[in-house]
PDB file of N, CA and C in Angstrom:
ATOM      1  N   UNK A   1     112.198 175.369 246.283  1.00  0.00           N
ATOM      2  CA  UNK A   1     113.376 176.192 246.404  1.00  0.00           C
ATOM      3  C   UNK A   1     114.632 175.352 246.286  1.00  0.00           C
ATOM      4  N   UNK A   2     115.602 176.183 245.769  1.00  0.00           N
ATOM      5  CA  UNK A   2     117.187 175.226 245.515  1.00  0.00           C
ATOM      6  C   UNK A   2     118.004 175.208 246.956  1.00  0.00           C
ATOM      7  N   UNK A   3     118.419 174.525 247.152  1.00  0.00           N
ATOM      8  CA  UNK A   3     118.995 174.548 248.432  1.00  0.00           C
ATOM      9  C   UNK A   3     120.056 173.697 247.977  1.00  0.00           C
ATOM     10  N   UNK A   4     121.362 174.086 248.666  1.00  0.00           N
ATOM     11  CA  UNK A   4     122.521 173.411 248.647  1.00  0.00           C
ATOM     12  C   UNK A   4     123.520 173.866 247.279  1.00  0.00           C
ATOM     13  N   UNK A   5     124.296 173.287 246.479  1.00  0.00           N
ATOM     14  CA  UNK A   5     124.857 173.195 245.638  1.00  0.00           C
ATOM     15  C   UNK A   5     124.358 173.337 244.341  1.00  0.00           C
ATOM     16  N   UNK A   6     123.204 173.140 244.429  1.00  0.00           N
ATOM     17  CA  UNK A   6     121.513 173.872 243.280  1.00  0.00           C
ATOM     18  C   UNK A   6     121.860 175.640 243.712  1.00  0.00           C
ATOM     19  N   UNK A   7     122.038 175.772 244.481  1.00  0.00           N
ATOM     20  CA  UNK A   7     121.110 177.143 244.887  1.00  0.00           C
ATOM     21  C   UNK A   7     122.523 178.067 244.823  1.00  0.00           C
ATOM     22  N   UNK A   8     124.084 177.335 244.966  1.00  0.00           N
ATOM     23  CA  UNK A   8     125.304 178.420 244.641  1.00  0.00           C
ATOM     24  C   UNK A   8     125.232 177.940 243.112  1.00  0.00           C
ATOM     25  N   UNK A   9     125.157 177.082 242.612  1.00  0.00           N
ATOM     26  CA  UNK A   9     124.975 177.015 240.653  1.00  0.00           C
ATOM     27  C   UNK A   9     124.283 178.281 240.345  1.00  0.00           C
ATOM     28  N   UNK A  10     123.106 178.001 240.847  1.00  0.00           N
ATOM     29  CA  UNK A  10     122.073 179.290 240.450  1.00  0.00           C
ATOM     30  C   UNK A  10     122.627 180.628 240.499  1.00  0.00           C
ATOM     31  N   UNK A  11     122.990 181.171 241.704  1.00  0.00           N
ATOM     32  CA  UNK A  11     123.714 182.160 242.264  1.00  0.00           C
ATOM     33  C   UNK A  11     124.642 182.739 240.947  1.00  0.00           C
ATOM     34  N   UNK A  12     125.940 181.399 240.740  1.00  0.00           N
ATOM     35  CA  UNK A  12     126.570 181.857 239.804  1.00  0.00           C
ATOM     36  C   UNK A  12     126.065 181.996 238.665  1.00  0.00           C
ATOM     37  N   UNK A  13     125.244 181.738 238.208  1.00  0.00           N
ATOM     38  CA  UNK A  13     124.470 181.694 237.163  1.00  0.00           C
ATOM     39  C   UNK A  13     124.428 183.027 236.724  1.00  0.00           C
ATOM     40  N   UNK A  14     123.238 183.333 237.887  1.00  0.00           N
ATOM     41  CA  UNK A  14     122.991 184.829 237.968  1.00  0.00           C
ATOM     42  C   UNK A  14     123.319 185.680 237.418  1.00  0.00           C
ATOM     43  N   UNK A  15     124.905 185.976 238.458  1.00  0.00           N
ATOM     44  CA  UNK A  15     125.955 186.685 238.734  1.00  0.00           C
ATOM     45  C   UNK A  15     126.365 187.214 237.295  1.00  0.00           C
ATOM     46  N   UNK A  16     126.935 185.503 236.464  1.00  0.00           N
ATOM     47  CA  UNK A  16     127.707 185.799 234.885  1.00  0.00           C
ATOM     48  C   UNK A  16     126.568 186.700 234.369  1.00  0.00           C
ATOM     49  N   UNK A  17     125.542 186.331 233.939  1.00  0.00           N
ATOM     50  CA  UNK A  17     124.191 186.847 233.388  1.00  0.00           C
ATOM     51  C   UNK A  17     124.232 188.410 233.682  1.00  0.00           C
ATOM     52  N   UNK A  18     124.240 188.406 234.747  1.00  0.00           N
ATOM     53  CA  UNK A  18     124.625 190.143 234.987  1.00  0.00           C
ATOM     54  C   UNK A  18     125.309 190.804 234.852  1.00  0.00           C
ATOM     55  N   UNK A  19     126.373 190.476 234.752  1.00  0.00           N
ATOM     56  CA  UNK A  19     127.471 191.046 234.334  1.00  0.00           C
ATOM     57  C   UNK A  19     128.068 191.176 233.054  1.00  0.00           C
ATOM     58  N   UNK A  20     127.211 190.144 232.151  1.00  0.00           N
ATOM     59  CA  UNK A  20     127.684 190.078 230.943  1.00  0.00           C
ATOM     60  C   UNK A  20     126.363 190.971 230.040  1.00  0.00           C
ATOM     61  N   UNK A  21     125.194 191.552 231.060  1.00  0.00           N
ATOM     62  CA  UNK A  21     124.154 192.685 230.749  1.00  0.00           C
ATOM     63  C   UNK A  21     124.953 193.777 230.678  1.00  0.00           C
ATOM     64  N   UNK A  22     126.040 194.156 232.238  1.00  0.00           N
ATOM     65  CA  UNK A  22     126.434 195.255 232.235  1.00  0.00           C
ATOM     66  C   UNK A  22     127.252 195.577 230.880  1.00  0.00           C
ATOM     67  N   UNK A  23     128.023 194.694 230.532  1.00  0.00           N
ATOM     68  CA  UNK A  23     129.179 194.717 229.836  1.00  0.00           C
ATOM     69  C   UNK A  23     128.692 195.126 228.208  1.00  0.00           C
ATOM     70  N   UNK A  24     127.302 194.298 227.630  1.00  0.00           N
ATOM     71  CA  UNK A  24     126.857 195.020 226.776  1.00  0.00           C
ATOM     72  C   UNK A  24     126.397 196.415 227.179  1.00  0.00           C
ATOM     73  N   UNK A  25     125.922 196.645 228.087  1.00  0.00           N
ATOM     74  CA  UNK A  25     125.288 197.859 227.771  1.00  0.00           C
ATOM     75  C   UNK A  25     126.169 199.260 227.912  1.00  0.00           C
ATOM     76  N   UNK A  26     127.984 198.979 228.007  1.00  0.00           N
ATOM     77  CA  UNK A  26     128.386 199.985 227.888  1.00  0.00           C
ATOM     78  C   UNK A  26     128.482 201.191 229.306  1.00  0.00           C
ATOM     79  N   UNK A  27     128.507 202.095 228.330  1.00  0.00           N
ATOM     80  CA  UNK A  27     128.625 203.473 229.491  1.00  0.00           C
ATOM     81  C   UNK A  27     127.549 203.938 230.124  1.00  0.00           C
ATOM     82  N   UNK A  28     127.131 203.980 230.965  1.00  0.00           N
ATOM     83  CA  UNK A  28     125.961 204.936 231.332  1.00  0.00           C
ATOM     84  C   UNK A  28     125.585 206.107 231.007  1.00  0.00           C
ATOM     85  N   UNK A  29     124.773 207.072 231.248  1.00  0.00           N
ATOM     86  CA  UNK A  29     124.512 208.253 230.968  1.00  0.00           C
ATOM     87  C   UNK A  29     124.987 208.512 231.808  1.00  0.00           C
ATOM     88  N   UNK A  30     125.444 208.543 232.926  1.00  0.00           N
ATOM     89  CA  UNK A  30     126.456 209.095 234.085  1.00  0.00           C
ATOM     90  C   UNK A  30     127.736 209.577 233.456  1.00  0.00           C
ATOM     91  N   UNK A  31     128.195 208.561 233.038  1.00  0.00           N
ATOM     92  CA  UNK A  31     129.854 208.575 232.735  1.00  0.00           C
ATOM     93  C   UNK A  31     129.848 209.405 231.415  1.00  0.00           C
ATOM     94  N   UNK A  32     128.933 209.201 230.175  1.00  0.00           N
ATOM     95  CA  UNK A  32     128.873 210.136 229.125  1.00  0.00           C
ATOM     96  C   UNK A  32     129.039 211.072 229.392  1.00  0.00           C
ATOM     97  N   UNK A  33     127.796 212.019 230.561  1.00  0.00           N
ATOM     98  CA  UNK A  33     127.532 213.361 230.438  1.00  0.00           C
ATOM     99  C   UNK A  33     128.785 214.275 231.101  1.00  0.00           C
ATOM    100  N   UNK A  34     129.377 213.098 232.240  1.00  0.00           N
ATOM    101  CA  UNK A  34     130.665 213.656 232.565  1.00  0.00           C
ATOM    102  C   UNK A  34     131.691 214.013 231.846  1.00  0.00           C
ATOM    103  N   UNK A  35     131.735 213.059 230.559  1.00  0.00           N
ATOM    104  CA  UNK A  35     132.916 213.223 229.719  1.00  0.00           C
ATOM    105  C   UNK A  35     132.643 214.440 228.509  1.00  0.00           C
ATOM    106  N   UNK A  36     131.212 214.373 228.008  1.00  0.00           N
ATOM    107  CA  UNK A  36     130.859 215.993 227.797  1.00  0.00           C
ATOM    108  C   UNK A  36     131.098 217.288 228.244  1.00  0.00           C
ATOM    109  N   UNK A  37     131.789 217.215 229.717  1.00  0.00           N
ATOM    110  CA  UNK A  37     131.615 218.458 230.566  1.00  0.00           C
ATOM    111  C   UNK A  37     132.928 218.648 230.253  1.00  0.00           C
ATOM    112  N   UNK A  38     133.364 219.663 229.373  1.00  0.00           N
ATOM    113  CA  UNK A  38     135.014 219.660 228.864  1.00  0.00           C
ATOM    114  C   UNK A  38     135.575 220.807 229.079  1.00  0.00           C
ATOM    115  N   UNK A  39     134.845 222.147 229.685  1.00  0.00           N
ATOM    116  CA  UNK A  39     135.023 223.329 229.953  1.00  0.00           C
ATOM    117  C   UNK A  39     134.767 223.553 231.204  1.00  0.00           C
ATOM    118  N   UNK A  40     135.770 224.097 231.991  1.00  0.00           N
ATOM    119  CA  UNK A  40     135.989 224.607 233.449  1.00  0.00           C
ATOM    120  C   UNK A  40     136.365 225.681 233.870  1.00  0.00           C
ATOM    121  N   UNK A  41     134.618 227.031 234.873  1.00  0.00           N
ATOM    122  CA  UNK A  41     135.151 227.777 235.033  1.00  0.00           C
ATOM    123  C   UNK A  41     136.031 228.079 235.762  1.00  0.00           C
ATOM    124  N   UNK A  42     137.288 228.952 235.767  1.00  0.00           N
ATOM    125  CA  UNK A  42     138.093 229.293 236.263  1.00  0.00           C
ATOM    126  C   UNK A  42     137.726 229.549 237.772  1.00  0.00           C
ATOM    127  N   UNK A  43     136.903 230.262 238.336  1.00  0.00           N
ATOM    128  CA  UNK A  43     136.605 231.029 238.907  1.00  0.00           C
ATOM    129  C   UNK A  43     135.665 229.887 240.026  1.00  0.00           C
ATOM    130  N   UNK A  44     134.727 229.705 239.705  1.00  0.00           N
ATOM    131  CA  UNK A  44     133.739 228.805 240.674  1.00  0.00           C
ATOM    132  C   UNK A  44     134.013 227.325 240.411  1.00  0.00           C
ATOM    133  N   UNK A  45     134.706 226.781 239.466  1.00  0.00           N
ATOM    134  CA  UNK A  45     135.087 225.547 238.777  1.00  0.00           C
ATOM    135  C   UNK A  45     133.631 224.347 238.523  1.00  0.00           C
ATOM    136  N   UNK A  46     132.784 225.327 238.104  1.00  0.00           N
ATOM    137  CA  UNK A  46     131.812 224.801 237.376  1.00  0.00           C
ATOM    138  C   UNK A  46     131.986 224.391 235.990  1.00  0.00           C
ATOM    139  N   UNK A  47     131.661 222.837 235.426  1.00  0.00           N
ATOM    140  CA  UNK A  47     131.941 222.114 234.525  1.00  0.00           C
ATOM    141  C   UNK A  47     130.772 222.419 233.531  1.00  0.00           C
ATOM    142  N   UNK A  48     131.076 222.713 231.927  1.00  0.00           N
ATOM    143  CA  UNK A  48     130.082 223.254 230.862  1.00  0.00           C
ATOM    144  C   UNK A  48     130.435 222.398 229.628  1.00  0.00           C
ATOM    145  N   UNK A  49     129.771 221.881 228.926  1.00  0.00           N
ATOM    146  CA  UNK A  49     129.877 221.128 227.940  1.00  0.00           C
ATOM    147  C   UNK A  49     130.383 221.876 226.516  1.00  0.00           C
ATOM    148  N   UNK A  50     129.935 223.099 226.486  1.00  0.00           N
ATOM    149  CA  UNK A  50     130.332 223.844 225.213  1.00  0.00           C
ATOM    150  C   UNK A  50     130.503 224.800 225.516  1.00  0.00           C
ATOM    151  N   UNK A  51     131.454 225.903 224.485  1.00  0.00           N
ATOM    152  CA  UNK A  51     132.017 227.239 224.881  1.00  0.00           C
ATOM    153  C   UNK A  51     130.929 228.294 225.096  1.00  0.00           C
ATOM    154  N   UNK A  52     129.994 228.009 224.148  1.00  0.00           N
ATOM    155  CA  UNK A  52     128.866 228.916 223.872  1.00  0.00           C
ATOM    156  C   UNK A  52     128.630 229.128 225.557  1.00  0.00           C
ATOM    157  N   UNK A  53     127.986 227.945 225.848  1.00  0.00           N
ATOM    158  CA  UNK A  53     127.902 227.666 227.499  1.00  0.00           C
ATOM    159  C   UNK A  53     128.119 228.955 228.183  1.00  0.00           C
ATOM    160  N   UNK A  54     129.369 228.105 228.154  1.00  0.00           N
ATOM    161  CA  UNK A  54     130.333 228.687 228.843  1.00  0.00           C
ATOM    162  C   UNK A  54     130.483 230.278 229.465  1.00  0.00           C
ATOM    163  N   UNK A  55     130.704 230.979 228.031  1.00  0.00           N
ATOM    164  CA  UNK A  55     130.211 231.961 227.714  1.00  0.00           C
ATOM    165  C   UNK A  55     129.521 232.649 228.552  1.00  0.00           C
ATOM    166  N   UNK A  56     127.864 232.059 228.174  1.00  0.00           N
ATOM    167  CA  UNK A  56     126.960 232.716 228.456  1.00  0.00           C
ATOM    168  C   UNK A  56     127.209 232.900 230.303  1.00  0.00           C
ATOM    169  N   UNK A  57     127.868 231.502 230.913  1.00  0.00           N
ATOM    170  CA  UNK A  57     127.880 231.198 232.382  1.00  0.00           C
ATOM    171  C   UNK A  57     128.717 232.537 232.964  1.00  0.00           C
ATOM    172  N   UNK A  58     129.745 232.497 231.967  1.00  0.00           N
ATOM    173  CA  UNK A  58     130.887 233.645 232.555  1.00  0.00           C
ATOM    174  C   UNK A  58     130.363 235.012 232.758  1.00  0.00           C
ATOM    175  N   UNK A  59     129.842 235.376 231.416  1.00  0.00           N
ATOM    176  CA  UNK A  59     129.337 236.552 231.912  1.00  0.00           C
ATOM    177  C   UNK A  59     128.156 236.775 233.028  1.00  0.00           C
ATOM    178  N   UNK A  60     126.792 235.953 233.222  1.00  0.00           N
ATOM    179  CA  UNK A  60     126.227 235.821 233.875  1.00  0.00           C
ATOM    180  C   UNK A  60     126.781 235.955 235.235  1.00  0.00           C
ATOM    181  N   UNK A  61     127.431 235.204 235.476  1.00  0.00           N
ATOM    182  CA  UNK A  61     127.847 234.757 237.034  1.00  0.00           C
ATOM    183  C   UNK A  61     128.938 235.807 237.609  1.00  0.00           C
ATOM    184  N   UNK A  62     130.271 235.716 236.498  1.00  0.00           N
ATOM    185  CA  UNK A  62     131.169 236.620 236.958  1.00  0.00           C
ATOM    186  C   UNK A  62     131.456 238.086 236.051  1.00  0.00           C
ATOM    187  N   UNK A  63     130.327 238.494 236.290  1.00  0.00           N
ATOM    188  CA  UNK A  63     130.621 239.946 235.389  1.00  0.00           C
ATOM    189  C   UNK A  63     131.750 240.871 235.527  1.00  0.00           C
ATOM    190  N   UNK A  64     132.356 240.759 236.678  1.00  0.00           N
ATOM    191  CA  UNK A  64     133.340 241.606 236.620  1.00  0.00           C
ATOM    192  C   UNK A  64     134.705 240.932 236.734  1.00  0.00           C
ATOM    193  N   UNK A  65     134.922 240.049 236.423  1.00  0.00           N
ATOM    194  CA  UNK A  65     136.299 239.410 236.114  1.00  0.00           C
ATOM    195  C   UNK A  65     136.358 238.900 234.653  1.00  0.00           C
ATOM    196  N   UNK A  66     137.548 239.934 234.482  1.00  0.00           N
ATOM    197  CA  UNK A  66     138.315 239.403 233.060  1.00  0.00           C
ATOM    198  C   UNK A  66     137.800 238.189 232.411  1.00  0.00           C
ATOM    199  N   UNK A  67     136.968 238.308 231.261  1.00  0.00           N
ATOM    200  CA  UNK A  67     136.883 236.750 230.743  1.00  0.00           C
ATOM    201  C   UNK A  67     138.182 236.029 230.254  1.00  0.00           C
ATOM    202  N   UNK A  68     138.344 234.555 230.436  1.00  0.00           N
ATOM    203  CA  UNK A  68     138.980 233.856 230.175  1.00  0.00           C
ATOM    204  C   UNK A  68     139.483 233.934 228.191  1.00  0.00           C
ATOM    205  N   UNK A  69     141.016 233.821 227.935  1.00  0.00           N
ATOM    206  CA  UNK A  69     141.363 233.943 226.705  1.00  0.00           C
ATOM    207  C   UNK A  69     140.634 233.400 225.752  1.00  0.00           C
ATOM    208  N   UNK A  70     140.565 231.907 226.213  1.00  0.00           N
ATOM    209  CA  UNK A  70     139.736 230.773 225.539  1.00  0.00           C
ATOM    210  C   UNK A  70     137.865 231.340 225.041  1.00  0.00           C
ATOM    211  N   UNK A  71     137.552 232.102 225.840  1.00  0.00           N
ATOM    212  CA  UNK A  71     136.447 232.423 225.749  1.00  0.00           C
ATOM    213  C   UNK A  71     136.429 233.998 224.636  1.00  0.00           C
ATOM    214  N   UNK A  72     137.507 234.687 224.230  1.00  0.00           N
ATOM    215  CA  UNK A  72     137.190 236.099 223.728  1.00  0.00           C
ATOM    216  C   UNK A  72     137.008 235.901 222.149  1.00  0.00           C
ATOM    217  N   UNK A  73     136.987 235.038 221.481  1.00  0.00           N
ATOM    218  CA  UNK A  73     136.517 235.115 220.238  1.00  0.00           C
ATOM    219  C   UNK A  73     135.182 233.950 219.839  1.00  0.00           C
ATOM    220  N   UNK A  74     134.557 233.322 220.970  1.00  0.00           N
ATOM    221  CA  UNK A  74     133.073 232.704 221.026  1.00  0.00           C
ATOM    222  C   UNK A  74     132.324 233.408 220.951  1.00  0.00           C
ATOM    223  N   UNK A  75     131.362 233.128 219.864  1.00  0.00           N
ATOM    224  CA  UNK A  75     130.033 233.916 219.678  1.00  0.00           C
ATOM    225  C   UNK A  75     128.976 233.702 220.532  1.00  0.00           C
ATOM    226  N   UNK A  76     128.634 234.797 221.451  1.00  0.00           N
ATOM    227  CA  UNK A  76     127.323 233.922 222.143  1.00  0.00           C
ATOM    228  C   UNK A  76     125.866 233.980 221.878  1.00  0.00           C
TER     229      UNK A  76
END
């Protein structure tokens, strides 16, 4: 085992190594799928990736409130 001034080298070693993994590998699928979510219902402020979605969510959920402008000429 490294002990002493061996063993914080190593450490830093590490550390760069990992960080320079994170750094290639970009965005996560976390942060993507969030930035996909581009539609917000009004109403419950549930996040939908596409209008179609959307759509379908609005009427489903809130049938009796006025659909949103954005939503009256989407085909669902």
């Amino acid at each position: 085992m490294a002990r002493g001034q061996q063993k914080i080298q190593s450490q830093q070693k590490n550390a760069k190594k990992a960080a320079e993994k994170k750094k290639q590998q970009g965005a996560d699928q976390k942060t993507a799928a969030k930035a996909a979510l581009v539609h917000t219902c009004p109403v419950c402020r549930t996040q939908m990736p596409d209008p179609k979605t959307f759509k379908q969510h609005f009427e489903s959920k809130h049938p009796k409130s006025p659909l949103p402008p954005e939503l009256v000429d989407v085909q669902a």
